[in-house]
PDB file of N, CA and C in Angstrom:
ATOM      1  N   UNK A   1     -54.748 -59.674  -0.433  1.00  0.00           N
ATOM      2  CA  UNK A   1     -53.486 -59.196  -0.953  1.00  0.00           C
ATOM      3  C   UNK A   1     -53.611 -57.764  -1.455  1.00  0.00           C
ATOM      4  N   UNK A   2     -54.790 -57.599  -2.199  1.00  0.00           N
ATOM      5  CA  UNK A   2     -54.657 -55.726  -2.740  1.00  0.00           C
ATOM      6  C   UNK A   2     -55.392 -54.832  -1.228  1.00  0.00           C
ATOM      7  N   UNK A   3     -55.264 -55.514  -0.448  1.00  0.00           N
ATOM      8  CA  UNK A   3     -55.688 -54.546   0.527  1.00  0.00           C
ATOM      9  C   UNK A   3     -54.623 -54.173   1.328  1.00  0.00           C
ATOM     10  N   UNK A   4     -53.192 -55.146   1.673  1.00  0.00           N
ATOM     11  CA  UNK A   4     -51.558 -55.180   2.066  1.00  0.00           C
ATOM     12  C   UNK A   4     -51.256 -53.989   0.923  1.00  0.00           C
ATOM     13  N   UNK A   5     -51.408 -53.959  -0.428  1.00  0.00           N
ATOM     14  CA  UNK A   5     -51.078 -52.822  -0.980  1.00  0.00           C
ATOM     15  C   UNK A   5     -51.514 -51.814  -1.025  1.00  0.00           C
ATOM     16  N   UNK A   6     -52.354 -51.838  -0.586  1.00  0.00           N
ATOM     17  CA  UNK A   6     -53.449 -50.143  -0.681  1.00  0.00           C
ATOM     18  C   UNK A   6     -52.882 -49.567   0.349  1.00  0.00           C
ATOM     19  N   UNK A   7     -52.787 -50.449   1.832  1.00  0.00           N
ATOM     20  CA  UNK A   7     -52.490 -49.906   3.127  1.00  0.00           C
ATOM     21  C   UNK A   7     -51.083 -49.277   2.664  1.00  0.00           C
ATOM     22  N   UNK A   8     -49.875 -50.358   1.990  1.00  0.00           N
ATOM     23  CA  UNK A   8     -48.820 -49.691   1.740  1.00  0.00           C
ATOM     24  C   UNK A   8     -48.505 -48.230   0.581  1.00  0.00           C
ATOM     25  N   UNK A   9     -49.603 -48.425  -0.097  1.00  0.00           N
ATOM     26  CA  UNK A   9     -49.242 -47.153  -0.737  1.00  0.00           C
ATOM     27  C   UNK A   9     -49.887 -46.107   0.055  1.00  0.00           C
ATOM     28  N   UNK A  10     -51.144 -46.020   0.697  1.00  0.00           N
ATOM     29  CA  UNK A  10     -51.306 -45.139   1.487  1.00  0.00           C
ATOM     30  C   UNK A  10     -50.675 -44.645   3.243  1.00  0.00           C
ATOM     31  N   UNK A  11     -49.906 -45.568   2.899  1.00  0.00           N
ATOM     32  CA  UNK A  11     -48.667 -45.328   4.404  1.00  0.00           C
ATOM     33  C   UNK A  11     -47.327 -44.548   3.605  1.00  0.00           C
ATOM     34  N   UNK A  12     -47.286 -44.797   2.158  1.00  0.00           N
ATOM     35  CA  UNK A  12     -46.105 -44.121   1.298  1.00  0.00           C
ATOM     36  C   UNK A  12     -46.427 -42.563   1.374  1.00  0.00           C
ATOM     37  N   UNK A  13     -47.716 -42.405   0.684  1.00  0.00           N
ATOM     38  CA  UNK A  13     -48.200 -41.140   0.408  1.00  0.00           C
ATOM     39  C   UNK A  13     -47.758 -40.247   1.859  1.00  0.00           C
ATOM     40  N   UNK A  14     -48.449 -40.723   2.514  1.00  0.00           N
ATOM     41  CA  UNK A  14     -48.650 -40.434   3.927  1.00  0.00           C
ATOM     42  C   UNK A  14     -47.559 -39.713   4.489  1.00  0.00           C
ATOM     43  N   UNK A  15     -46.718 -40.574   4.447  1.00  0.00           N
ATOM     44  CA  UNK A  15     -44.930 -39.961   4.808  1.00  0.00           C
ATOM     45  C   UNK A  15     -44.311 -38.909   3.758  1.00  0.00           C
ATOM     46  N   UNK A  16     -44.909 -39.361   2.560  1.00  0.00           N
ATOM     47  CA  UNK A  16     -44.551 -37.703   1.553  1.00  0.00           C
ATOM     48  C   UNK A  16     -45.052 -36.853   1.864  1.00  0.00           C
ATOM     49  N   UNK A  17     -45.802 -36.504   2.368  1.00  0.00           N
ATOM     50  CA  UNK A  17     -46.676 -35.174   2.770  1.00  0.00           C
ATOM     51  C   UNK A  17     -46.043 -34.856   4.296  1.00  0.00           C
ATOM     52  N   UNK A  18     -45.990 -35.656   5.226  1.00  0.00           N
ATOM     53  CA  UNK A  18     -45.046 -35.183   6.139  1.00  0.00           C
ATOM     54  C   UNK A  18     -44.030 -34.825   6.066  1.00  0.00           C
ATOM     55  N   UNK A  19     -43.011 -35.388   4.777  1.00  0.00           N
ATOM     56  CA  UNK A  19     -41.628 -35.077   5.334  1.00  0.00           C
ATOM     57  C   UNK A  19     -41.863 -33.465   4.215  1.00  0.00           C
ATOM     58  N   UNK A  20     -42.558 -33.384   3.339  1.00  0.00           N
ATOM     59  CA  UNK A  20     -42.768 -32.355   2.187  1.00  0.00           C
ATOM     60  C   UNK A  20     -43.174 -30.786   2.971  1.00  0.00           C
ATOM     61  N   UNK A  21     -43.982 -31.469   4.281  1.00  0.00           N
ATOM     62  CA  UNK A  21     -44.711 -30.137   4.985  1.00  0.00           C
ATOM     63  C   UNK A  21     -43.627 -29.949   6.331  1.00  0.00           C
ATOM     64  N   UNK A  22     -42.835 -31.039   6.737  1.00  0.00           N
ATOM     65  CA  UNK A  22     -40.868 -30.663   7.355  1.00  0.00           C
ATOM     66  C   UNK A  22     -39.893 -29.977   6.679  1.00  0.00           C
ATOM     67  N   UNK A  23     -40.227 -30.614   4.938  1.00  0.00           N
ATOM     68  CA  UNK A  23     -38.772 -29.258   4.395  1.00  0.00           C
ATOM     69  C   UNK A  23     -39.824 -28.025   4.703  1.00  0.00           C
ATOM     70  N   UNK A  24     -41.081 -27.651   4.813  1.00  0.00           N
ATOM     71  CA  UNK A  24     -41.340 -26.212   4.488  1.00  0.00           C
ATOM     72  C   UNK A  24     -41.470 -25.598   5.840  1.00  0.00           C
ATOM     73  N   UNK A  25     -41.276 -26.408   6.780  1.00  0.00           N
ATOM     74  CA  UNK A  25     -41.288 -25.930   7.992  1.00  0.00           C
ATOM     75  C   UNK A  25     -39.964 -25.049   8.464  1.00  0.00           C
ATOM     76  N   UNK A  26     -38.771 -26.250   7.996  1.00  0.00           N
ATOM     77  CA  UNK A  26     -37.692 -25.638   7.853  1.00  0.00           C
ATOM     78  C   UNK A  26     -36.902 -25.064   7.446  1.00  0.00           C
ATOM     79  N   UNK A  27     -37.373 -24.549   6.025  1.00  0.00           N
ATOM     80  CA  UNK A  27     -37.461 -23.622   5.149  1.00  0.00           C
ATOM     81  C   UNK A  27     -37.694 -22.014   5.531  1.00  0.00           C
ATOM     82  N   UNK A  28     -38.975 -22.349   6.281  1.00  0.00           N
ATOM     83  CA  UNK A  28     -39.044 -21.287   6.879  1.00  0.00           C
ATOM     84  C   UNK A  28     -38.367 -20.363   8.242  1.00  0.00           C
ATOM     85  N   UNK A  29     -38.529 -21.711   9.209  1.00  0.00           N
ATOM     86  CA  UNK A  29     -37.599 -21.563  10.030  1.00  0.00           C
ATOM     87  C   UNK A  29     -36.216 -20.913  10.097  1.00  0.00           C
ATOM     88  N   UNK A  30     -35.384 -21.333   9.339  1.00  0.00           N
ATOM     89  CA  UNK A  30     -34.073 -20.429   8.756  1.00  0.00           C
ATOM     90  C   UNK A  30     -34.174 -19.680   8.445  1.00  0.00           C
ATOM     91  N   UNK A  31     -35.377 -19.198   7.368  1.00  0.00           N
ATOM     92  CA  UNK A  31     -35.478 -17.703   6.964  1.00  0.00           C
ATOM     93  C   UNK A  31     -35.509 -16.784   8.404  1.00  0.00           C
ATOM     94  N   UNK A  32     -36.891 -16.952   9.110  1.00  0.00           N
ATOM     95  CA  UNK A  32     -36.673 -16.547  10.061  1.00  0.00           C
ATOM     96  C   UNK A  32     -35.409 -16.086  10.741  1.00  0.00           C
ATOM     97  N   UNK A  33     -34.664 -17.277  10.967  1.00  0.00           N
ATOM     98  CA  UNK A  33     -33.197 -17.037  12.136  1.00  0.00           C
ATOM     99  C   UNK A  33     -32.313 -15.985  10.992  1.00  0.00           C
ATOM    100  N   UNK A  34     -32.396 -15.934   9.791  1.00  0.00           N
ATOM    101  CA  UNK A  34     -31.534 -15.536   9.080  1.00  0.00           C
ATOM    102  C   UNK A  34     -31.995 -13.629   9.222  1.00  0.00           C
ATOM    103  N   UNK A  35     -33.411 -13.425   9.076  1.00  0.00           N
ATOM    104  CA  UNK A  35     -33.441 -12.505   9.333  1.00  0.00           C
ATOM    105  C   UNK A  35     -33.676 -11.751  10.508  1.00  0.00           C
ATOM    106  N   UNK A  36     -34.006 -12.232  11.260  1.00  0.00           N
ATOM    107  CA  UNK A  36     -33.325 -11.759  12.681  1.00  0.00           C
ATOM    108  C   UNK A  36     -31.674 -11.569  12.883  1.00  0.00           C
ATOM    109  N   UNK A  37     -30.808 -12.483  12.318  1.00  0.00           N
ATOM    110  CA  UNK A  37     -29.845 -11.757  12.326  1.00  0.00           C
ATOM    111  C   UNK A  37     -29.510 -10.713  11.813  1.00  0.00           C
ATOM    112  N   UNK A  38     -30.079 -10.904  10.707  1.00  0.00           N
ATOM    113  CA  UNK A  38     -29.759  -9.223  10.195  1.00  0.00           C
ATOM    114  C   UNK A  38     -30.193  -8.094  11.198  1.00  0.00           C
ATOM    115  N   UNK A  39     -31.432  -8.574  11.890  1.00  0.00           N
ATOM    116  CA  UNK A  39     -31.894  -7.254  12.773  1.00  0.00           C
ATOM    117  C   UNK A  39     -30.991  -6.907  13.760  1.00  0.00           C
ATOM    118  N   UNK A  40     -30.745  -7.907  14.077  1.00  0.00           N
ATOM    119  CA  UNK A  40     -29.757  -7.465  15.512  1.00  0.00           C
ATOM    120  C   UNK A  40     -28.081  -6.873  15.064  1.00  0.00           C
ATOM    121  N   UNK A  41     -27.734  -7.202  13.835  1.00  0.00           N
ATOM    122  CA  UNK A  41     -26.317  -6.746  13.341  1.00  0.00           C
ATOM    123  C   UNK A  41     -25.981  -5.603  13.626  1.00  0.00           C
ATOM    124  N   UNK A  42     -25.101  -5.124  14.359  1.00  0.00           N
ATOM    125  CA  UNK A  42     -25.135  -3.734  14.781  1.00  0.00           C
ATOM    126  C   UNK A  42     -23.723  -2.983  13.935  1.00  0.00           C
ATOM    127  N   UNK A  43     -23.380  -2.104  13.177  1.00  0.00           N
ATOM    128  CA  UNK A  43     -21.798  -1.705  13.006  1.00  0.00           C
ATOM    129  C   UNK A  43     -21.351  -1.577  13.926  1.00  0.00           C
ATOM    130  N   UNK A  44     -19.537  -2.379  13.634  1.00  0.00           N
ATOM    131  CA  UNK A  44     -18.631  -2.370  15.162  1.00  0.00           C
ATOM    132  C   UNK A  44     -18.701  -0.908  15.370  1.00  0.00           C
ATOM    133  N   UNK A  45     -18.517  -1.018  16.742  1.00  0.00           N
ATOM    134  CA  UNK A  45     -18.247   0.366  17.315  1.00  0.00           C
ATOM    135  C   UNK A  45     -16.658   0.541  17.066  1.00  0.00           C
ATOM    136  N   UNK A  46     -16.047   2.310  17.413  1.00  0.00           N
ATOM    137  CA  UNK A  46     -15.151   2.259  16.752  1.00  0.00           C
ATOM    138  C   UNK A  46     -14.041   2.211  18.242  1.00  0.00           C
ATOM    139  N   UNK A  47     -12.995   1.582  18.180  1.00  0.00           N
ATOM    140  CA  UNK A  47     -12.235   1.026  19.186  1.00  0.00           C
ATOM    141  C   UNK A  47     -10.530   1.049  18.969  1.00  0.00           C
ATOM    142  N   UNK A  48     -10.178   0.830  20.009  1.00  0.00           N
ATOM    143  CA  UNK A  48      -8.635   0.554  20.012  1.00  0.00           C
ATOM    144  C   UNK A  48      -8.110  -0.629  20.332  1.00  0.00           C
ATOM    145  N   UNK A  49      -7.093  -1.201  19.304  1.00  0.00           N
ATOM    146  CA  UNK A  49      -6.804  -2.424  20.476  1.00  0.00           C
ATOM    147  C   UNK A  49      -5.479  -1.990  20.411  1.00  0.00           C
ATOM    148  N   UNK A  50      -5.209  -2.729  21.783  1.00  0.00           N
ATOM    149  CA  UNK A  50      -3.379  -3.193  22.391  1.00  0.00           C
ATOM    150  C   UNK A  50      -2.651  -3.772  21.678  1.00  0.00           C
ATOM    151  N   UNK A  51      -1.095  -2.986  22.052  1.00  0.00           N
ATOM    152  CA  UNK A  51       0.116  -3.856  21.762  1.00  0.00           C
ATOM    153  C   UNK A  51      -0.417  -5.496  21.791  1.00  0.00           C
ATOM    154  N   UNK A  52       0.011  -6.371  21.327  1.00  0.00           N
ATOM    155  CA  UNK A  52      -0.197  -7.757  21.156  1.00  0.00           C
ATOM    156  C   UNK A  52       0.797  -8.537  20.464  1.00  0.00           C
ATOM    157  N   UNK A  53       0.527 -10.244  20.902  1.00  0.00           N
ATOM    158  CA  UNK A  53       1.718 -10.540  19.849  1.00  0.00           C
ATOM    159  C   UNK A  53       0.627 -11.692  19.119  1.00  0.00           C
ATOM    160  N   UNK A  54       1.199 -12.081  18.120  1.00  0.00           N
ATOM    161  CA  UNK A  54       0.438 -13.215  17.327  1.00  0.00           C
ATOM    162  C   UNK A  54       1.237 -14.806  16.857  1.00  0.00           C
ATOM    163  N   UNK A  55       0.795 -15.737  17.139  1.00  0.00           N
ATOM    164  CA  UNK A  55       1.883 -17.091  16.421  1.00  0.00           C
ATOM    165  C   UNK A  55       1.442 -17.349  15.038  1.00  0.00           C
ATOM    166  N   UNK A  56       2.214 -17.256  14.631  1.00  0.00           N
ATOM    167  CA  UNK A  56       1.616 -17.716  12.785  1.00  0.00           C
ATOM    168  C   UNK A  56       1.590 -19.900  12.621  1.00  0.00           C
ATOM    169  N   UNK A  57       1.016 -19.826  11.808  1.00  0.00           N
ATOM    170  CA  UNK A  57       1.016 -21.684  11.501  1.00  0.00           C
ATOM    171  C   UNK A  57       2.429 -21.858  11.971  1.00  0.00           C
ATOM    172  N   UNK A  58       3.275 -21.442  11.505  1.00  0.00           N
ATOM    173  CA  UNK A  58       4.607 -21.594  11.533  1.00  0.00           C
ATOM    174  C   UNK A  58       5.279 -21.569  12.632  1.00  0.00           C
ATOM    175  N   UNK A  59       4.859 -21.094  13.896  1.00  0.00           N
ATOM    176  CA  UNK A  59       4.997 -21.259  15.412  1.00  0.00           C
ATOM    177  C   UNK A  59       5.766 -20.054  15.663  1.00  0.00           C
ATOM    178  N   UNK A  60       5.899 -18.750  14.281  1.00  0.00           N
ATOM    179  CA  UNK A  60       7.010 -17.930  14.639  1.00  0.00           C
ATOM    180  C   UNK A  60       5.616 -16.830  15.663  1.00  0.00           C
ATOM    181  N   UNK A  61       6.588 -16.000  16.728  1.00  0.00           N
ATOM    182  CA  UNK A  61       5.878 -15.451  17.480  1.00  0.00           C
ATOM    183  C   UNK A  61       6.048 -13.700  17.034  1.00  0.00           C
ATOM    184  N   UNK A  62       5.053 -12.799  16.423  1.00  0.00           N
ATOM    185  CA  UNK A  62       5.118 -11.579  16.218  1.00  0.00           C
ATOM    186  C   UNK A  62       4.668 -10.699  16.597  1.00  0.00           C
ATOM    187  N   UNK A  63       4.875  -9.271  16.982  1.00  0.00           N
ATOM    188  CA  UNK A  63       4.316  -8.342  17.600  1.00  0.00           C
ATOM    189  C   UNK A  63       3.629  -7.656  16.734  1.00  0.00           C
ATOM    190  N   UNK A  64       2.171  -7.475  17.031  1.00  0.00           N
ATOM    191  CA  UNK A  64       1.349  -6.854  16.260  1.00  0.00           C
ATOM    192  C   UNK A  64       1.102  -5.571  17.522  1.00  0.00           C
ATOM    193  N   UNK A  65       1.494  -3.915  16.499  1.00  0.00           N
ATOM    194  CA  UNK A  65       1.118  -2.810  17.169  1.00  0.00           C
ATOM    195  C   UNK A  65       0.066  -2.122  17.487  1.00  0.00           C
ATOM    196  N   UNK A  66      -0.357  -1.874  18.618  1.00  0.00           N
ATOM    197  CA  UNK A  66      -1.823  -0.920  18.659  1.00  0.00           C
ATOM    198  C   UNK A  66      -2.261  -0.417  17.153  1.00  0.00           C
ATOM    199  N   UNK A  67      -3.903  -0.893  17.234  1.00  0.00           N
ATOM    200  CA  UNK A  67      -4.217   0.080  16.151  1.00  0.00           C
ATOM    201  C   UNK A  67      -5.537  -0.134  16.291  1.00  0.00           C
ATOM    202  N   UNK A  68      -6.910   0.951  15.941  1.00  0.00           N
ATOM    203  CA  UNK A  68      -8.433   0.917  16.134  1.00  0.00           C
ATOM    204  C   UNK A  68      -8.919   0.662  14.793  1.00  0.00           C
ATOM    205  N   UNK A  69      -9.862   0.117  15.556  1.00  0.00           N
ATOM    206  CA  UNK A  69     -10.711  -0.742  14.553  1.00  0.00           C
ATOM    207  C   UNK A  69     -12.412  -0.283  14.709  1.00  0.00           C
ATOM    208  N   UNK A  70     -13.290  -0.662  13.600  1.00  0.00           N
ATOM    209  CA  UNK A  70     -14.795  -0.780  13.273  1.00  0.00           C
ATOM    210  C   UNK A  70     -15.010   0.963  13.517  1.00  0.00           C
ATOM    211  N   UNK A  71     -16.353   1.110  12.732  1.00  0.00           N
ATOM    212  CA  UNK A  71     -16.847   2.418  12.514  1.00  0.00           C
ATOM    213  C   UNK A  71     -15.940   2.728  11.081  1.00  0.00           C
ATOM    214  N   UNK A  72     -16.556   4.106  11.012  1.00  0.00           N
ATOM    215  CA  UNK A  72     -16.189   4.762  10.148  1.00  0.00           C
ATOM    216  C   UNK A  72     -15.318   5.922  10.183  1.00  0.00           C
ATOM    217  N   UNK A  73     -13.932   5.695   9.190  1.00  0.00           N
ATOM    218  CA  UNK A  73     -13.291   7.091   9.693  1.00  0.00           C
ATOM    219  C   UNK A  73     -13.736   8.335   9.189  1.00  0.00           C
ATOM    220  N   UNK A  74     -14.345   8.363   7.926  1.00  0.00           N
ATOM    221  CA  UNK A  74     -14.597   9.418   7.577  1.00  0.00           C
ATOM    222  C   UNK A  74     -16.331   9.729   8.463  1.00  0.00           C
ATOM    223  N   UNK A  75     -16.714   9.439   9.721  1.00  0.00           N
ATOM    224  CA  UNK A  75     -17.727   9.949  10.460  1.00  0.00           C
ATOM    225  C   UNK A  75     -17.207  10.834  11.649  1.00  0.00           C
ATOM    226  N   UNK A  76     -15.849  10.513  11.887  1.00  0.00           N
ATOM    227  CA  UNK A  76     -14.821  11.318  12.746  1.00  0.00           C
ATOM    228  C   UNK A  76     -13.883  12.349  12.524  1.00  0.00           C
ATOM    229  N   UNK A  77     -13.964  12.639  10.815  1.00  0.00           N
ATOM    230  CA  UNK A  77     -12.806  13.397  10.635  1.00  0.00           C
ATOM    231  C   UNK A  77     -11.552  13.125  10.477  1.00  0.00           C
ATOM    232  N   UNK A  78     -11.421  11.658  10.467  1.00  0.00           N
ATOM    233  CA  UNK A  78      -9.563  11.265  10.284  1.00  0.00           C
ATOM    234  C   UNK A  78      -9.231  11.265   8.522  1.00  0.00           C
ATOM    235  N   UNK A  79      -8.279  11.217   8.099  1.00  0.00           N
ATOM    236  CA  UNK A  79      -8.115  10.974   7.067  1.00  0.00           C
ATOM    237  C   UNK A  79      -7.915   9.513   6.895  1.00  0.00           C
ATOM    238  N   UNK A  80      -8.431   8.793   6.058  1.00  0.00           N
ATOM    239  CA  UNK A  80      -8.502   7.576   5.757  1.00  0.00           C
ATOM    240  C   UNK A  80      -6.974   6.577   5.518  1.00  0.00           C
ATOM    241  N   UNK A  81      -6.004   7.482   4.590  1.00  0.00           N
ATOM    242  CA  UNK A  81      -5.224   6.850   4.535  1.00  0.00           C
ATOM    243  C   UNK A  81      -4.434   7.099   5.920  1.00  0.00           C
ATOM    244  N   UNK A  82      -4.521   8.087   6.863  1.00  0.00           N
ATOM    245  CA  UNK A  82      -3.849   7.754   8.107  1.00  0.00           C
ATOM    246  C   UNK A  82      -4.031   6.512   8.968  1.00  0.00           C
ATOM    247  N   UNK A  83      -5.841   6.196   9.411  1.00  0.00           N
ATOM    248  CA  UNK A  83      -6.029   5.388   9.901  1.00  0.00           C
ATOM    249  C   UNK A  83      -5.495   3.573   9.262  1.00  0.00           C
ATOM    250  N   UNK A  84      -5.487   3.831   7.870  1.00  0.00           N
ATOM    251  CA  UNK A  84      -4.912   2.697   7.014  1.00  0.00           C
ATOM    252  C   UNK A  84      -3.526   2.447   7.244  1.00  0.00           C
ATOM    253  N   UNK A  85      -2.876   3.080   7.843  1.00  0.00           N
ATOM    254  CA  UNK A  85      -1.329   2.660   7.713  1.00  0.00           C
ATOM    255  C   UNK A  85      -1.131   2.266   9.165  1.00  0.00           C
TER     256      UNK A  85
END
């Protein structure tokens, strides 16, 4: 009978240390993916988009007007509150 328990506490232990050395695996793992994303993050480039229309929750249908987007305006020379309106 104390040998059914020995086996079971050392089959307990056993699985704590595996699943203990899985959180740190995956612990790490994410760090990883997390900072690789950062590496690859690039600032949007700076762009135009098209006339367009949009549906709101509400099913009403609206026209949204050309206007550019990402980058920086003050790296081009625009005035800020122009590009804002």
């Amino acid at each position: 009978m104390g040998a059914a328990i020995a086996i079971v506490v050392v089959k307990h232990v056993m699985t704590q240390n595996v699943t203990e050395y899985a959180d740190d695996d995956q612990a790490t793992e994410y760090a990883d993916d997390d900072q690789d994303a950062k590496d690859k993050r690039r600032p949007p480039v700076r762009h135009s988009v098209a006339e367009h229309t949009r549906t709101l929750a509400d099913g009403r249908v609206i026209p949204i007007p050309p206007y550019k987007r990402g980058g920086f305006s003050e790296d081009e020379g625009e005035d800020p509150d122009e590009v804002a309106a």
